[in-house]
N, C-alpha and C. Protein backbone atom coordinates (compact mmCIF):
# COMPACT_ATOMS: atom_id res chain seq x y z
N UNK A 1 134.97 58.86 108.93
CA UNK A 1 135.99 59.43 108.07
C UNK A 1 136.02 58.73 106.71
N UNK A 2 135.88 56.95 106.75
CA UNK A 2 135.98 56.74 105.49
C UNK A 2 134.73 56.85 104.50
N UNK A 3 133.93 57.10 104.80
CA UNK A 3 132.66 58.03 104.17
C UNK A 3 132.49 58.90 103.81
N UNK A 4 134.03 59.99 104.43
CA UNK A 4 134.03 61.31 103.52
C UNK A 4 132.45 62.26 104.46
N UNK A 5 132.24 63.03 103.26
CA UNK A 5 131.15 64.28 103.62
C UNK A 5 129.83 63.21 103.34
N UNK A 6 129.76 62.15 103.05
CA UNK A 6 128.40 61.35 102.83
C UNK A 6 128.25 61.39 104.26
N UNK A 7 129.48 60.53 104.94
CA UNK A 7 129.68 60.06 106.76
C UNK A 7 129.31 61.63 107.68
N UNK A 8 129.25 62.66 107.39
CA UNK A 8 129.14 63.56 108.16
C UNK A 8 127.49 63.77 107.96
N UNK A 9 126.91 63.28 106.58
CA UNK A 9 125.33 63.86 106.46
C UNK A 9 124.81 62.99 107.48
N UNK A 10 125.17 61.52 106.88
CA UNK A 10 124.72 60.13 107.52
C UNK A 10 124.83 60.39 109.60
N UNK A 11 125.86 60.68 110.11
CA UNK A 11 126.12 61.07 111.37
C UNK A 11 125.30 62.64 111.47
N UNK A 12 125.18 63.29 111.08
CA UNK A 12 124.54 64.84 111.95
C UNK A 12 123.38 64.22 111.73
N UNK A 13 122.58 63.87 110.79
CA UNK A 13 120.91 63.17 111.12
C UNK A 13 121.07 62.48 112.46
N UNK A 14 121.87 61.63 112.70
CA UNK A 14 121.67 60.84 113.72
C UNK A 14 121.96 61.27 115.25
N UNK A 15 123.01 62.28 115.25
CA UNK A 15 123.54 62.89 116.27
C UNK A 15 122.53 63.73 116.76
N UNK A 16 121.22 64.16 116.07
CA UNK A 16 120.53 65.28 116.07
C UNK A 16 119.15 65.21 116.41
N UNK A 17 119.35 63.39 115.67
CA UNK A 17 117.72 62.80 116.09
C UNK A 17 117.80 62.04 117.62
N UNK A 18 118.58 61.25 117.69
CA UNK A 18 118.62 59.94 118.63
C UNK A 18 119.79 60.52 118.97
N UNK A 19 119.73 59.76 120.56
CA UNK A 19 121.16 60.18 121.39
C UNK A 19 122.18 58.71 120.76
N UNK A 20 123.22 59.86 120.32
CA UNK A 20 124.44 59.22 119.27
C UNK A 20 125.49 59.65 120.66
N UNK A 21 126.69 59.23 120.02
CA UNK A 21 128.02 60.05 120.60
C UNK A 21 128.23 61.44 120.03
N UNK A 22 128.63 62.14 120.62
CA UNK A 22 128.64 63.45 119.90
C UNK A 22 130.12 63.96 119.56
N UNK A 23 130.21 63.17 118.59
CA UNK A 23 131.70 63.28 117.60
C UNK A 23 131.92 64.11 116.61
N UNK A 24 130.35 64.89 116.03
CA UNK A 24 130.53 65.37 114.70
C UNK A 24 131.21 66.31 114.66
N UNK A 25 131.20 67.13 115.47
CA UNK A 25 131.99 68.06 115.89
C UNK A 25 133.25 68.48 115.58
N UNK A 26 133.95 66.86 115.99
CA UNK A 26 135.09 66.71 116.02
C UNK A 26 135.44 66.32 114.59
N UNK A 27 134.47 65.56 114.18
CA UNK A 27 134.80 65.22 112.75
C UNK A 27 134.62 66.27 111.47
N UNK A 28 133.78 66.84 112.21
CA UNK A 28 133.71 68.51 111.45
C UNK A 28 135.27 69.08 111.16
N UNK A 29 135.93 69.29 112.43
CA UNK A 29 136.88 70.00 112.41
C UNK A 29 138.22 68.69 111.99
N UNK A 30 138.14 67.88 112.08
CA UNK A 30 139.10 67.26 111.40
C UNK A 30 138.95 66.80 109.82
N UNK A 31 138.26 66.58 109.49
CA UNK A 31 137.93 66.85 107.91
C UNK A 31 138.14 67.76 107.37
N UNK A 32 138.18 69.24 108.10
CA UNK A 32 137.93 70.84 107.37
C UNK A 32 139.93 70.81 107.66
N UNK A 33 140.71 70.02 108.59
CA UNK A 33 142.08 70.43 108.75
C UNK A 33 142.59 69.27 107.99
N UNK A 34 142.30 67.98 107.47
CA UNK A 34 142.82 67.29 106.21
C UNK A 34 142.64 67.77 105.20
N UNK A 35 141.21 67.90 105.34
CA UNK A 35 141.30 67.96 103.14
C UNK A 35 140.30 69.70 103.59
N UNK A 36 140.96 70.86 103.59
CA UNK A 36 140.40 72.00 103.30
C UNK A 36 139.73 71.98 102.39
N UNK A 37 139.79 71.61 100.88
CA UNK A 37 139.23 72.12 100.14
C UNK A 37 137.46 71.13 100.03
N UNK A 38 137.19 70.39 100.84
CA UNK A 38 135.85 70.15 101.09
C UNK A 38 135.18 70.61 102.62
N UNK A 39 135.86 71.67 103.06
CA UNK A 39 135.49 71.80 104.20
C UNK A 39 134.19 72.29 104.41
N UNK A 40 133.85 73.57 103.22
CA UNK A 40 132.99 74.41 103.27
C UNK A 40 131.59 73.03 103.23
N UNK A 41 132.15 72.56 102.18
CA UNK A 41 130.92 71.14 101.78
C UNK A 41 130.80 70.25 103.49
N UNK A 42 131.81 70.15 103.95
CA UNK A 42 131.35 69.14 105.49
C UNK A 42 131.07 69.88 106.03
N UNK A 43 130.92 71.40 106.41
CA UNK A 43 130.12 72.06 106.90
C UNK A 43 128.55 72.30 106.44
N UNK A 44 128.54 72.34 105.07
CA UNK A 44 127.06 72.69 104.74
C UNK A 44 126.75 71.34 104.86
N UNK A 45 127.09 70.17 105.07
CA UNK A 45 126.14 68.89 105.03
C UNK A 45 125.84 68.42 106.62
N UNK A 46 126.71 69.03 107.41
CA UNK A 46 126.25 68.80 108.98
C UNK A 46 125.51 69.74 109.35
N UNK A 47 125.00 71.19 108.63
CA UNK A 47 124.28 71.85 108.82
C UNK A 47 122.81 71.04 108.42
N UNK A 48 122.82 70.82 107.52
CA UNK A 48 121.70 69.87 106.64
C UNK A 48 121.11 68.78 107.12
N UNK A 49 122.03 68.20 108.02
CA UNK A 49 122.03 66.47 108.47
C UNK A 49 121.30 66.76 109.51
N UNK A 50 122.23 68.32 110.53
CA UNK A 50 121.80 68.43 111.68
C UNK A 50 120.27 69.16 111.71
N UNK A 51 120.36 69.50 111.15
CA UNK A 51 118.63 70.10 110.92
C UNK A 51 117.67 69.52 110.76
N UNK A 52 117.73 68.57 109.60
CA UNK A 52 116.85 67.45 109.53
C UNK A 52 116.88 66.48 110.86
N UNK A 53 117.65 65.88 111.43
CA UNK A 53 117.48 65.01 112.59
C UNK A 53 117.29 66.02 114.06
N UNK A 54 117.64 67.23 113.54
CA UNK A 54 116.73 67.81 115.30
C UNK A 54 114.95 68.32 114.50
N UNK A 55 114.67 68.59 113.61
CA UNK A 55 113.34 68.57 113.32
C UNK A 55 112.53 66.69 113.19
N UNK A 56 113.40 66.01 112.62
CA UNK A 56 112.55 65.06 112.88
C UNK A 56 112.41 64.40 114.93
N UNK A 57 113.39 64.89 115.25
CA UNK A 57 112.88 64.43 116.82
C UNK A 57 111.86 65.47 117.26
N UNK A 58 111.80 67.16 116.95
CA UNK A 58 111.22 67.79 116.96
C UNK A 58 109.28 67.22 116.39
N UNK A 59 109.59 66.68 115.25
CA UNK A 59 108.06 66.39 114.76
C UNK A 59 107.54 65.29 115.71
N UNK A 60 109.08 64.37 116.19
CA UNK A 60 108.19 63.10 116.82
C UNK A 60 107.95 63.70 118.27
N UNK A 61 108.22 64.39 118.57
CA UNK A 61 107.73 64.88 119.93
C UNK A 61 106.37 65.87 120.04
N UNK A 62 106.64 66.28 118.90
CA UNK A 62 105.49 67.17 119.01
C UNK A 62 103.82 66.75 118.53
N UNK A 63 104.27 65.20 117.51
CA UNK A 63 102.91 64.49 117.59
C UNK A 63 102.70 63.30 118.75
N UNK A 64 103.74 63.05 119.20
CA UNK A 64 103.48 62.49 120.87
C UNK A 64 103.03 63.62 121.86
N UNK A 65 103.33 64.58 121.84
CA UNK A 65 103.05 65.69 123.33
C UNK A 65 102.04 66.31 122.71
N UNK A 66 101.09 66.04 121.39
CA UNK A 66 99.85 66.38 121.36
C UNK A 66 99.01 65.93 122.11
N UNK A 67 98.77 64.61 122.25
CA UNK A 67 97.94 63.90 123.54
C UNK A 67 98.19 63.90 124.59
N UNK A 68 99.35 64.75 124.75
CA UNK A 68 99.64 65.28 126.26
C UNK A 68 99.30 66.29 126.69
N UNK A 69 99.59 67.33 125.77
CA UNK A 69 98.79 68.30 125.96
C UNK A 69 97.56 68.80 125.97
N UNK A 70 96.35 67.88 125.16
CA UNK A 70 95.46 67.75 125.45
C UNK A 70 94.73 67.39 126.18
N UNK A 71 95.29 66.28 127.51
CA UNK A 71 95.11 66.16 128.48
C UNK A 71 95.79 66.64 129.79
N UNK A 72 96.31 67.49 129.49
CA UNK A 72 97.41 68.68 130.71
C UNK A 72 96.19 69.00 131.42
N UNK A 73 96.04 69.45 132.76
CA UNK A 73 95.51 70.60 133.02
C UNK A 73 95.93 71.92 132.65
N UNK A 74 94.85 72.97 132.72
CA UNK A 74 95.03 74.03 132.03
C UNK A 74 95.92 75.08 133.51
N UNK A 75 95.75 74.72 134.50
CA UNK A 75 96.33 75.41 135.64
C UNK A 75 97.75 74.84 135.96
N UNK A 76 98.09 75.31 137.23
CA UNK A 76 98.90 74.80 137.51
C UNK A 76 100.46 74.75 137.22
N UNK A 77 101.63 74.39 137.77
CA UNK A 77 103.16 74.20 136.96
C UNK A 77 103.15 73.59 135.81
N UNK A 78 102.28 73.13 135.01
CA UNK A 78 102.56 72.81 134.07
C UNK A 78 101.63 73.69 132.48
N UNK A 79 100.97 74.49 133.12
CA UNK A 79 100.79 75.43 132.54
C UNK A 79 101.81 76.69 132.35
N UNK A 80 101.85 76.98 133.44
CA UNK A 80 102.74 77.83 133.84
C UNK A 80 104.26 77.60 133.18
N UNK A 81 104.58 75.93 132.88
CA UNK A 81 105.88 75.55 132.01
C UNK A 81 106.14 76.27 130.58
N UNK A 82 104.79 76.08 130.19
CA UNK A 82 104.12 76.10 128.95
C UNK A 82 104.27 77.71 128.66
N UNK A 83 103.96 78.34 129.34
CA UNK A 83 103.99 79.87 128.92
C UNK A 83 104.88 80.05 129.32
N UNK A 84 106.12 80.15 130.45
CA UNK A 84 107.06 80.29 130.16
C UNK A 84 108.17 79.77 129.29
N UNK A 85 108.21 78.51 128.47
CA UNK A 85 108.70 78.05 127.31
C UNK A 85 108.03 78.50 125.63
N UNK A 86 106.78 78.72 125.78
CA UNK A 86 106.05 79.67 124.67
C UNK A 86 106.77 80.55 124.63
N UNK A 87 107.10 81.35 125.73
CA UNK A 87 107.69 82.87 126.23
C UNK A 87 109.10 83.17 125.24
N UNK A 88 109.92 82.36 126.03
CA UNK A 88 111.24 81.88 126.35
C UNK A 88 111.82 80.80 126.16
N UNK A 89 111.20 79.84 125.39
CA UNK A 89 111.88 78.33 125.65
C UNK A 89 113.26 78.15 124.20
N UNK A 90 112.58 79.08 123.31
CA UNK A 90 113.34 79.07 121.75
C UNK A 90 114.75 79.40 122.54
N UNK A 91 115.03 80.86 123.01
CA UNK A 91 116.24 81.12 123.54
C UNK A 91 117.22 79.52 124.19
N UNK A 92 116.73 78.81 124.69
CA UNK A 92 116.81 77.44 125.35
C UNK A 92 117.22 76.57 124.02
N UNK A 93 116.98 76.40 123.08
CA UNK A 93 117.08 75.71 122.03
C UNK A 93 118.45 76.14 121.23
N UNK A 94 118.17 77.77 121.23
CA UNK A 94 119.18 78.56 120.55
C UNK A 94 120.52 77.97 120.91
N UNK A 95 121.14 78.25 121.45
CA UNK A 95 122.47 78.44 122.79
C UNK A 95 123.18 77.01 122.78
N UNK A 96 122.14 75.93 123.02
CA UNK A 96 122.73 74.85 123.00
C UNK A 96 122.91 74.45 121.28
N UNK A 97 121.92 74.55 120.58
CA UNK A 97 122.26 74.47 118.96
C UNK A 97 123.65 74.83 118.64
N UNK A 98 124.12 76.48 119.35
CA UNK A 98 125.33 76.59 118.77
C UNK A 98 126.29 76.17 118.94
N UNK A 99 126.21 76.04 120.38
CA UNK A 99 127.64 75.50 121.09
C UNK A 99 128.16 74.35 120.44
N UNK A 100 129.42 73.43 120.77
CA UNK A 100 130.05 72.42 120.37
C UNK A 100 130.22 71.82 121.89
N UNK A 101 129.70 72.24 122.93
CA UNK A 101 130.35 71.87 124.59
C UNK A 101 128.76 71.19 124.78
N UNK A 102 129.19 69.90 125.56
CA UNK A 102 127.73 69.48 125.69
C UNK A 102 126.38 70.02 126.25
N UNK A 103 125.77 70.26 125.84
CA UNK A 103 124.56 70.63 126.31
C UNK A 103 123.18 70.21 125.78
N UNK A 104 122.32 69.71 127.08
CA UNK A 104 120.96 69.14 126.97
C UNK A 104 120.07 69.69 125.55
N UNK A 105 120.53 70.13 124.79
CA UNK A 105 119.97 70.18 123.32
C UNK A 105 118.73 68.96 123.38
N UNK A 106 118.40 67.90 122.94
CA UNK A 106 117.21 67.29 122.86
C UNK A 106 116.03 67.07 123.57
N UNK A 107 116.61 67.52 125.26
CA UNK A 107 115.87 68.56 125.53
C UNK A 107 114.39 68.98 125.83
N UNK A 108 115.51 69.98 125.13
CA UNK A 108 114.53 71.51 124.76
C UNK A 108 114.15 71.38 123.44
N UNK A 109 114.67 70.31 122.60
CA UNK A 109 113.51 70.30 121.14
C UNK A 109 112.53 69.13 121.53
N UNK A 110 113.11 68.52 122.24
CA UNK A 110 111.30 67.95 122.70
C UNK A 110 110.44 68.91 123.30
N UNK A 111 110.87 69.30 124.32
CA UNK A 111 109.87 70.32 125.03
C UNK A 111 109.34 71.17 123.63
N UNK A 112 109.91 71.47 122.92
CA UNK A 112 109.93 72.44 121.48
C UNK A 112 108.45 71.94 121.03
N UNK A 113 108.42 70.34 120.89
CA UNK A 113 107.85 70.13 120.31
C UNK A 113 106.61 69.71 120.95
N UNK A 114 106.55 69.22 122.07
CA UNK A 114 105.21 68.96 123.06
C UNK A 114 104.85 69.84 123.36
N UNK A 115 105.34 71.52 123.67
CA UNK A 115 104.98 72.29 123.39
C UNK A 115 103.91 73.13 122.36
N UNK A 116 104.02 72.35 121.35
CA UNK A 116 103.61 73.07 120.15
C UNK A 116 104.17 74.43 119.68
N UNK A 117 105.42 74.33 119.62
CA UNK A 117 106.23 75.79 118.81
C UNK A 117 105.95 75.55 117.34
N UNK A 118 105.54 76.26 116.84
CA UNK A 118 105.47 76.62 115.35
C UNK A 118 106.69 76.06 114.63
N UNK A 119 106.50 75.63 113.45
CA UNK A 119 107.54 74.70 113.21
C UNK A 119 108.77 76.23 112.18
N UNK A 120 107.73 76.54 111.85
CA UNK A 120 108.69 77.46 111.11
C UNK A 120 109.80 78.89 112.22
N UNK A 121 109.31 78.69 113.38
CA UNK A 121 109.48 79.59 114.52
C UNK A 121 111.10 78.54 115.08
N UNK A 122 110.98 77.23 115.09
CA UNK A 122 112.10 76.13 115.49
C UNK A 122 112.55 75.97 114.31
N UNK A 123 112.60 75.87 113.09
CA UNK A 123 113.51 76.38 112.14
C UNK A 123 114.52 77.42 112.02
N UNK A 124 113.51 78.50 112.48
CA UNK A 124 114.18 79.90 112.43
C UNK A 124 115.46 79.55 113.39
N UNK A 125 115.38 79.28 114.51
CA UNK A 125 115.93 78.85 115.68
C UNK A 125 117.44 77.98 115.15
N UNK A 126 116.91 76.56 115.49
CA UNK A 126 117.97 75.62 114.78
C UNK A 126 119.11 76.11 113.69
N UNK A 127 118.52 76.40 112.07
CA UNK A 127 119.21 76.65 111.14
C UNK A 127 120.52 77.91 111.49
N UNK A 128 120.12 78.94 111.60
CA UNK A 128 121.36 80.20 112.42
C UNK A 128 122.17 79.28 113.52
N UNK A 129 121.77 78.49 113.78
CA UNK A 129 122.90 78.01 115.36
C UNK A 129 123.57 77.68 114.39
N UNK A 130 122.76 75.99 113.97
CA UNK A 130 123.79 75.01 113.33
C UNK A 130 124.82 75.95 112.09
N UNK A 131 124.31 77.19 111.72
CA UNK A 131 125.19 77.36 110.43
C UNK A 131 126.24 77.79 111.24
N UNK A 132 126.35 78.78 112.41
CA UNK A 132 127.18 79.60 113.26
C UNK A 132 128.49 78.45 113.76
N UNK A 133 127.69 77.09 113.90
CA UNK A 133 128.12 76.14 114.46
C UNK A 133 129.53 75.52 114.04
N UNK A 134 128.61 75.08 112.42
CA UNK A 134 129.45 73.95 111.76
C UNK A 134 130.61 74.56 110.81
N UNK A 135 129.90 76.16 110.34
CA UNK A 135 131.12 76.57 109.49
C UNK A 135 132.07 77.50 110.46
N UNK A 136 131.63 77.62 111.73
CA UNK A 136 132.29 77.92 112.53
C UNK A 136 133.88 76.76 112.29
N UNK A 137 133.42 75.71 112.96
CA UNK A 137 134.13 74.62 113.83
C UNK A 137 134.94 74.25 112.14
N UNK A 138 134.82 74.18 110.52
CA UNK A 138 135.07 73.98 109.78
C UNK A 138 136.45 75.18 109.53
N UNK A 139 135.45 76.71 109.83
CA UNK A 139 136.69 77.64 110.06
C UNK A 139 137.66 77.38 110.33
N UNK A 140 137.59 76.60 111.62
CA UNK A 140 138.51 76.43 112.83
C UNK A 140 139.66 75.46 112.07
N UNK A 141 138.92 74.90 111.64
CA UNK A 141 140.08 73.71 111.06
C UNK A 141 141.15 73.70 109.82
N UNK A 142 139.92 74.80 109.15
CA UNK A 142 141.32 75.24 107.79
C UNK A 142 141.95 75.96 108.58
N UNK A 143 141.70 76.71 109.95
CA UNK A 143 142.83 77.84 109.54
C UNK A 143 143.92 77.26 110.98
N UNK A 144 143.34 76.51 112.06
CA UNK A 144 144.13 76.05 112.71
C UNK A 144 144.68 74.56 112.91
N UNK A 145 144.62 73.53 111.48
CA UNK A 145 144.41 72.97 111.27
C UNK A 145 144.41 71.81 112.79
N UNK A 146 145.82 70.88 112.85
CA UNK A 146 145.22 69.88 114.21
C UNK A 146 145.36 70.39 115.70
N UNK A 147 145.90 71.93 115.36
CA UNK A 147 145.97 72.41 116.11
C UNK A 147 144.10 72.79 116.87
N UNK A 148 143.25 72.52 116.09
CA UNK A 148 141.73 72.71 116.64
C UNK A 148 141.30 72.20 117.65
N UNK A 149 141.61 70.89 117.91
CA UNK A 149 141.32 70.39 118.92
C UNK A 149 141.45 70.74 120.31
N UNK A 150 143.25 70.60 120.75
CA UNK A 150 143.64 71.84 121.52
C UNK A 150 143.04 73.14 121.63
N UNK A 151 142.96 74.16 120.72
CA UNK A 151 141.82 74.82 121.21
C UNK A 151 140.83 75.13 121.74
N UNK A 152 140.27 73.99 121.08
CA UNK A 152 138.43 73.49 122.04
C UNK A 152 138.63 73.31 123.41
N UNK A 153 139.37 72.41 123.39
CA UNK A 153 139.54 71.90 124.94
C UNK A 153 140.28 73.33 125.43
N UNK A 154 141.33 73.76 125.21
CA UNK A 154 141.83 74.82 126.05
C UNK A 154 140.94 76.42 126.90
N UNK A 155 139.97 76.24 125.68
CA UNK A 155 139.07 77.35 125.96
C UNK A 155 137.46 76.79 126.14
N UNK A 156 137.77 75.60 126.60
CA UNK A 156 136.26 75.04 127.28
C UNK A 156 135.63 75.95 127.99
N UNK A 157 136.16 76.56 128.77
CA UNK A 157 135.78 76.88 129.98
C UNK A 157 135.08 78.83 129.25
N UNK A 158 135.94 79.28 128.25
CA UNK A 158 135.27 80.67 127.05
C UNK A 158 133.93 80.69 126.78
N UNK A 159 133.66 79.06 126.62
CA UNK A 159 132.82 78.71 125.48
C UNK A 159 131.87 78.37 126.42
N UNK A 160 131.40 77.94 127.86
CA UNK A 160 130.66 77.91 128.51
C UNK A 160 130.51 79.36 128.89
N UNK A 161 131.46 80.47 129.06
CA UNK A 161 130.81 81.82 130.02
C UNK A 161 130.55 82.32 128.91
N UNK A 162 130.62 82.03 127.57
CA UNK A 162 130.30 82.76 126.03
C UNK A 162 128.51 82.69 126.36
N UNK A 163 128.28 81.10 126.32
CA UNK A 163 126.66 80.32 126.44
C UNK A 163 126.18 80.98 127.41
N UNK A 164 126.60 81.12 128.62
CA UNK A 164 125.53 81.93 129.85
C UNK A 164 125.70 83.51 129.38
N UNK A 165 126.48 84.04 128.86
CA UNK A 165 126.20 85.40 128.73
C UNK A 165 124.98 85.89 127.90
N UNK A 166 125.78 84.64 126.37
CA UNK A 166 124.66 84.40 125.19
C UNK A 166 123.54 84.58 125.60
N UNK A 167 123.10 83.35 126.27
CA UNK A 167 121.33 83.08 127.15
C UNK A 167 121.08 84.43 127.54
N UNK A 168 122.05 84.98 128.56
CA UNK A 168 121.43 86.29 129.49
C UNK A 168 121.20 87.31 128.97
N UNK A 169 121.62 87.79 127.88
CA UNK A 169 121.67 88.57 126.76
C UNK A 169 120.14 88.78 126.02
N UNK A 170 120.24 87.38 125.25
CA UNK A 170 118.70 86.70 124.57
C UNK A 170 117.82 86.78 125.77
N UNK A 171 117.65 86.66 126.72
CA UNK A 171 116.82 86.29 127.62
C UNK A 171 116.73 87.99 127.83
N UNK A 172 117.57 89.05 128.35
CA UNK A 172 117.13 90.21 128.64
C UNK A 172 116.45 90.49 127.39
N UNK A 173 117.34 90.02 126.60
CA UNK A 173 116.35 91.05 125.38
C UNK A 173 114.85 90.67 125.19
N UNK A 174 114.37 89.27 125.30
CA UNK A 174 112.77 88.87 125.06
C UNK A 174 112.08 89.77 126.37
N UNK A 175 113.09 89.45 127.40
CA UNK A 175 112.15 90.39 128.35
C UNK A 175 111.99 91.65 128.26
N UNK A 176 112.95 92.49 127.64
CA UNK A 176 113.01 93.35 127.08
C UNK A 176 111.60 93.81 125.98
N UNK A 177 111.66 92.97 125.08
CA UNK A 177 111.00 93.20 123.92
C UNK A 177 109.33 92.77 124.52
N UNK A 178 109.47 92.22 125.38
CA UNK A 178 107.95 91.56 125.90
C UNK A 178 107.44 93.20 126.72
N UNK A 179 108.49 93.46 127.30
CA UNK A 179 107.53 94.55 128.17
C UNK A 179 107.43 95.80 127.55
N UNK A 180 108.10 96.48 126.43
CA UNK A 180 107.88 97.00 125.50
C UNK A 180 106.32 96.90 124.60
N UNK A 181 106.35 95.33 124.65
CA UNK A 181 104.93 95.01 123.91
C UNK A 181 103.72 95.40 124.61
N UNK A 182 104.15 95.00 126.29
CA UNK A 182 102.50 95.32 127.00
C UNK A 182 102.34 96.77 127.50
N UNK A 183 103.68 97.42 127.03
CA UNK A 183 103.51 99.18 127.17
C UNK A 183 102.45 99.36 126.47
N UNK A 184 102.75 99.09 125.45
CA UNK A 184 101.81 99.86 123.88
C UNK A 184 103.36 100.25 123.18
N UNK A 185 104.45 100.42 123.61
CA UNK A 185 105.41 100.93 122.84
C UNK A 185 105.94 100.71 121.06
């Protein structure tokens, strides 16, 4: 807090790269219900912070799980991981990006990245959550100011059957759009 919107860039890098406490959240929404008129700004800088520190764990995983993958076998469950996370794994990345309720987020950007997902493909991904995310939770705070907190917690339980619907949704639809593809459609 006494860092202001510097303390929110400085924390979403870190929250995003390395397992931190996961406060920003909170500090998102209490910054946006003190001082409104920088809210929009502590939202666009935890968008920023958070992007950069889930791509840099993203890069360090993905030049470590190069020599892993080069020595994988090509058969097997761990092939089989591989194409189904090629497939499907982004949806996995998505969901937890947006949420504010804990979820294994680092993950699935390692896998992201030992994988070898296209970096501009985990961009695409990341950036839409975190924006959905932070000016979400910033929303939240100008307009309900300390009343936000209470909220979160009251509708924990929204915001988890929101995430499994989310997933099931995204997930019909790739399957959707996949078998469409091997029609010829």
């Amino acid at each position: 807090m006494a860092l202001g919107p510097a303390g929110i860039l400085l924390l979403s890098i870190l929250d995003s790269s390395i397992p931190v406490a996961g406060i920003l959240d909170g500090l998102v929404i209490l910054d946006a219900a003190q001082k409104p008129e920088i809210a929009w700004l502590c939202a666009g800088l935890a968008v920023a912070g958070s992007t950069v520190g889930t791509m840099l764990l993203y890069w360090a995983a993905r030049k470590g799980g190069k020599r892993y993958m080069e020595n994988a076998a090509p058969a097997g469950r761990a092939a089989r991981y591989r194409n189904w996370f090629l497939r499907y794994g982004l949806i996995t990345v998505f969901v937890p990006a947006l949420l504010p309720i804990p979820m294994p987020l680092k993950l699935f950007v390692v896998s992201a990245g030992v994988m070898g997902t296209p970096p501009g493909q985990m961009l695409s991904v990341i950036l839409p959550a975190r924006i959905l995310r932070y000016f979400g939770e910033a929303w939240l705070g100008v307009t309900l100011g300390h009343e936000s907190a209470g909220f979160m917690k009251s509708h924990a339980l929204h915001f988890i059957a929101g995430a499994l619907t989310l997933f099931a949704l995204l997930y019909g639809f790739a399957r959707f759009r996949e078998a469409r593809r091997n029609v010829g459609i």
